[in-house]
Protein backbone atom coordinates (compact mmCIF):
# COMPACT_ATOMS: atom_id res chain seq x y z
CA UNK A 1 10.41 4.29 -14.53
CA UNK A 2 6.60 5.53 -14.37
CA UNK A 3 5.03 5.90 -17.86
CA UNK A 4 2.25 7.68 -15.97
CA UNK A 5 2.69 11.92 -16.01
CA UNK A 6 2.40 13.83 -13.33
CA UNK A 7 -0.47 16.09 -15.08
CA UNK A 8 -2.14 12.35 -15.11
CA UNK A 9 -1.30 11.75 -11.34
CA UNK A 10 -2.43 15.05 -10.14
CA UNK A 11 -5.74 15.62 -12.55
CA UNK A 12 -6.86 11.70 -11.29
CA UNK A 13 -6.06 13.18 -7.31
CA UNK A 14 -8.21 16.24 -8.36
CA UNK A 15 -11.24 14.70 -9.65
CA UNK A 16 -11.66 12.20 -6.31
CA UNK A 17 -11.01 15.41 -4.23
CA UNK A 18 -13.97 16.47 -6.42
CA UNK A 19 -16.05 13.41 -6.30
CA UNK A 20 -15.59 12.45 -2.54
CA UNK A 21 -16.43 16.58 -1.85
CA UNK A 22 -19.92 16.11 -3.49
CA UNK A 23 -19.67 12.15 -2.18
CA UNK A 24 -24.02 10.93 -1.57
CA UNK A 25 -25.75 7.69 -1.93
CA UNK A 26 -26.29 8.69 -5.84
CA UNK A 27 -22.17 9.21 -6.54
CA UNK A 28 -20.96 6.40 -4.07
CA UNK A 29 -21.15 4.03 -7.20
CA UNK A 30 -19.64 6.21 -9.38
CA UNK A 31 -16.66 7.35 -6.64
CA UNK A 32 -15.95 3.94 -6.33
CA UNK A 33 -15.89 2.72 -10.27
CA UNK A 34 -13.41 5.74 -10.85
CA UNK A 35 -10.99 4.84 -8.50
CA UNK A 36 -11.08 1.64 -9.33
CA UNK A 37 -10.61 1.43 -13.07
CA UNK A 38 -8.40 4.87 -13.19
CA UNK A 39 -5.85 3.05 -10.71
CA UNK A 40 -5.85 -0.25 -12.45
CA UNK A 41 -5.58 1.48 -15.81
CA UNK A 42 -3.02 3.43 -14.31
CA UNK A 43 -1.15 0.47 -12.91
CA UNK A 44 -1.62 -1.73 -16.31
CA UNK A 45 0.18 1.24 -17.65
CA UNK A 46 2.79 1.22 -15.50
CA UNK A 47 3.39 -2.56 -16.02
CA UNK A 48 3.07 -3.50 -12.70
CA UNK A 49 -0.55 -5.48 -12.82
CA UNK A 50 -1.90 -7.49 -16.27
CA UNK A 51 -5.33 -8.25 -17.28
CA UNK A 52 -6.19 -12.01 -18.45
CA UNK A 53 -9.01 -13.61 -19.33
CA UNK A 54 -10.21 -16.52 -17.26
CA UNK A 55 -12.91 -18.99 -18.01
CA UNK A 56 -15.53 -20.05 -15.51
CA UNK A 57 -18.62 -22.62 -15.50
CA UNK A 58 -17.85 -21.61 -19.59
CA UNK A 59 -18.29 -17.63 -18.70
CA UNK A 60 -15.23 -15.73 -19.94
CA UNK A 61 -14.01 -13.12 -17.24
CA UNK A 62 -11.19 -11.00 -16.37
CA UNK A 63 -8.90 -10.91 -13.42
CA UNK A 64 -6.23 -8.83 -12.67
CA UNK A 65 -2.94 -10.44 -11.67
CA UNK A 66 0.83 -9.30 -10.43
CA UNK A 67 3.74 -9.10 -12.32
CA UNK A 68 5.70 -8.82 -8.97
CA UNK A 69 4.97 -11.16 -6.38
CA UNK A 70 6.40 -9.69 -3.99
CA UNK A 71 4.34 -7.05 -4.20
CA UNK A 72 0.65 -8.35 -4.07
CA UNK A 73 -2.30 -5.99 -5.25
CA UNK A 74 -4.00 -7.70 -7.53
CA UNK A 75 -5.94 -9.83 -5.04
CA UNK A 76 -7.27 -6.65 -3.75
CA UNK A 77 -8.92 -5.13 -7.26
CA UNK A 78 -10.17 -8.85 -8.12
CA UNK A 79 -12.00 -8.66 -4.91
CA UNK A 80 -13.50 -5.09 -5.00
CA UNK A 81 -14.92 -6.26 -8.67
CA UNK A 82 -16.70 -8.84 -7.00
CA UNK A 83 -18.09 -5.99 -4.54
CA UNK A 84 -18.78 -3.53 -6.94
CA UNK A 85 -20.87 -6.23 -8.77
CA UNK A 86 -22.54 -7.43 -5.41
CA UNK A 87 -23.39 -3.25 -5.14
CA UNK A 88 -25.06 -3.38 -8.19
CA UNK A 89 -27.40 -5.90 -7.19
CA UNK A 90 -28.42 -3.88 -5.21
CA UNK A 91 -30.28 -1.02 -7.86
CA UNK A 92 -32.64 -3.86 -8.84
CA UNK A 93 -34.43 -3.70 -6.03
CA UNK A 94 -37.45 -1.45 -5.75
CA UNK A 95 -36.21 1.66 -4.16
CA UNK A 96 -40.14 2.31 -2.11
CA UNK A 97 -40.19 1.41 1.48
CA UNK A 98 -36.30 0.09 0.98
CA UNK A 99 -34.23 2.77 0.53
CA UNK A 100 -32.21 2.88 3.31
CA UNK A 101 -31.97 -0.48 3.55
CA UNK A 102 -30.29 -0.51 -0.19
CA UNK A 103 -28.54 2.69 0.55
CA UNK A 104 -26.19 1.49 3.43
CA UNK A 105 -25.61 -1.72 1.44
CA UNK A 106 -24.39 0.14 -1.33
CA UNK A 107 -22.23 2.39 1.25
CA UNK A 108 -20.72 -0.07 2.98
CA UNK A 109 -19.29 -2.05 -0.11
CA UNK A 110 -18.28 0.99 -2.12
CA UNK A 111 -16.65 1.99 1.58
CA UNK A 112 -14.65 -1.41 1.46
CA UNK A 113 -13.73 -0.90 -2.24
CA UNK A 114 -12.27 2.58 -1.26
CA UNK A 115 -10.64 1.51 1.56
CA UNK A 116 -9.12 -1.18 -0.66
CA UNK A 117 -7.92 0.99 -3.37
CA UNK A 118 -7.24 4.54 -2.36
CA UNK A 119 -4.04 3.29 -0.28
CA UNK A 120 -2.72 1.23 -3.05
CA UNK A 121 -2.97 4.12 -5.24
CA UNK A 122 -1.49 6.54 -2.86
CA UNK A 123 1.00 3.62 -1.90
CA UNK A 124 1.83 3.05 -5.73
CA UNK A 125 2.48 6.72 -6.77
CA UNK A 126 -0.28 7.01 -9.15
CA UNK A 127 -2.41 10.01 -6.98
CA UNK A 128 -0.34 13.24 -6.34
CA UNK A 129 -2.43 14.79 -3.79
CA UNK A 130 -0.51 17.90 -2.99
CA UNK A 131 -2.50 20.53 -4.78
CA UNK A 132 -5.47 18.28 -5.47
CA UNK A 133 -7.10 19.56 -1.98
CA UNK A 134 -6.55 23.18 -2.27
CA UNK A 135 -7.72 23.50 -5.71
CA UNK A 136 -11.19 21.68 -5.25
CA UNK A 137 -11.77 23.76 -1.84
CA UNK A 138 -11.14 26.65 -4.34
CA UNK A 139 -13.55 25.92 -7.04
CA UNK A 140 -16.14 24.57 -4.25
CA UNK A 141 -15.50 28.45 -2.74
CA UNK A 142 -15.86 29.89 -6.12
CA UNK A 143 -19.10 28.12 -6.42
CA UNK A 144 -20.40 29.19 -2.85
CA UNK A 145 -19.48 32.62 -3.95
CA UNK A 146 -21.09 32.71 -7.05
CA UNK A 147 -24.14 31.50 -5.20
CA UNK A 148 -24.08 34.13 -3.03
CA UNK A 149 -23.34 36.75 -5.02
């Protein structure tokens, strides 16, 4: 049995409607860090992934491993950290004359992260999506009305 509500479920579906809506080069970061950790939190909750540490070349780090092996997803989230971290190596870089260039690197690994993570989380029960679409369209009409007005 889920330990996750549905207010949880459907306010997490919401708020990507809402982020992917206003998605840009600033927010693809941030889109793809909030997917991430809300769906492994969400998932830790539900007992179906755990988090242990790991030591490395004496670095501590965390990894995310199944409780069910038949069902395999933690591979997937311990490879999306290691692209979210390659994406941030990105923002060292001088942004002048290499924008683009840092822009679609940052794209195309937060793209592989989503594509990663949103179908496990759809998959897994954790995003109710059925009125997460029609209220963001709402409040993004509000706003254009209130522009307009």
């Amino acid at each position: 049995m889920s330990k996750l509500t549905n207010d949880f479920k459907s306010e997490f579906a919401l708020l990507l409607v809402i982020m992917k809506v206003n998605y840009g080069a600033t927010n693809a970061l941030n889109y793809s860090k909030t997917l991430y950790e809300w769906a492994l939190a969400a998932l830790v909750t539900d007992g179906r992934v755990k988090l242990v540490w790991k030591e490395k070349d004496g670095r501590k780090y965390q990894v995310v491993e199944d409780k069910d092996t038949n069902k395999p997803i933690a591979e997937a989230f311990n490879n999306c950290r290691e692209q979210y971290i390659q994406a941030l190596e990105f923002l060292k870089y001088p942004s002048q004359g290499r924008k683009e260039y840092i822009q679609h690197n940052i794209f195309k690994l937060c793209f592989d992260i989503d594509t990663a993570i949103f179908p496990i989380a759809l998959s897994e029960g954790i995003l109710d999506l059925k009125d997460s679409v029609n209220k963001a369209m709402a409040g993004q009409a509000g706003l254009q009305v209130g522009i307009e007005q």
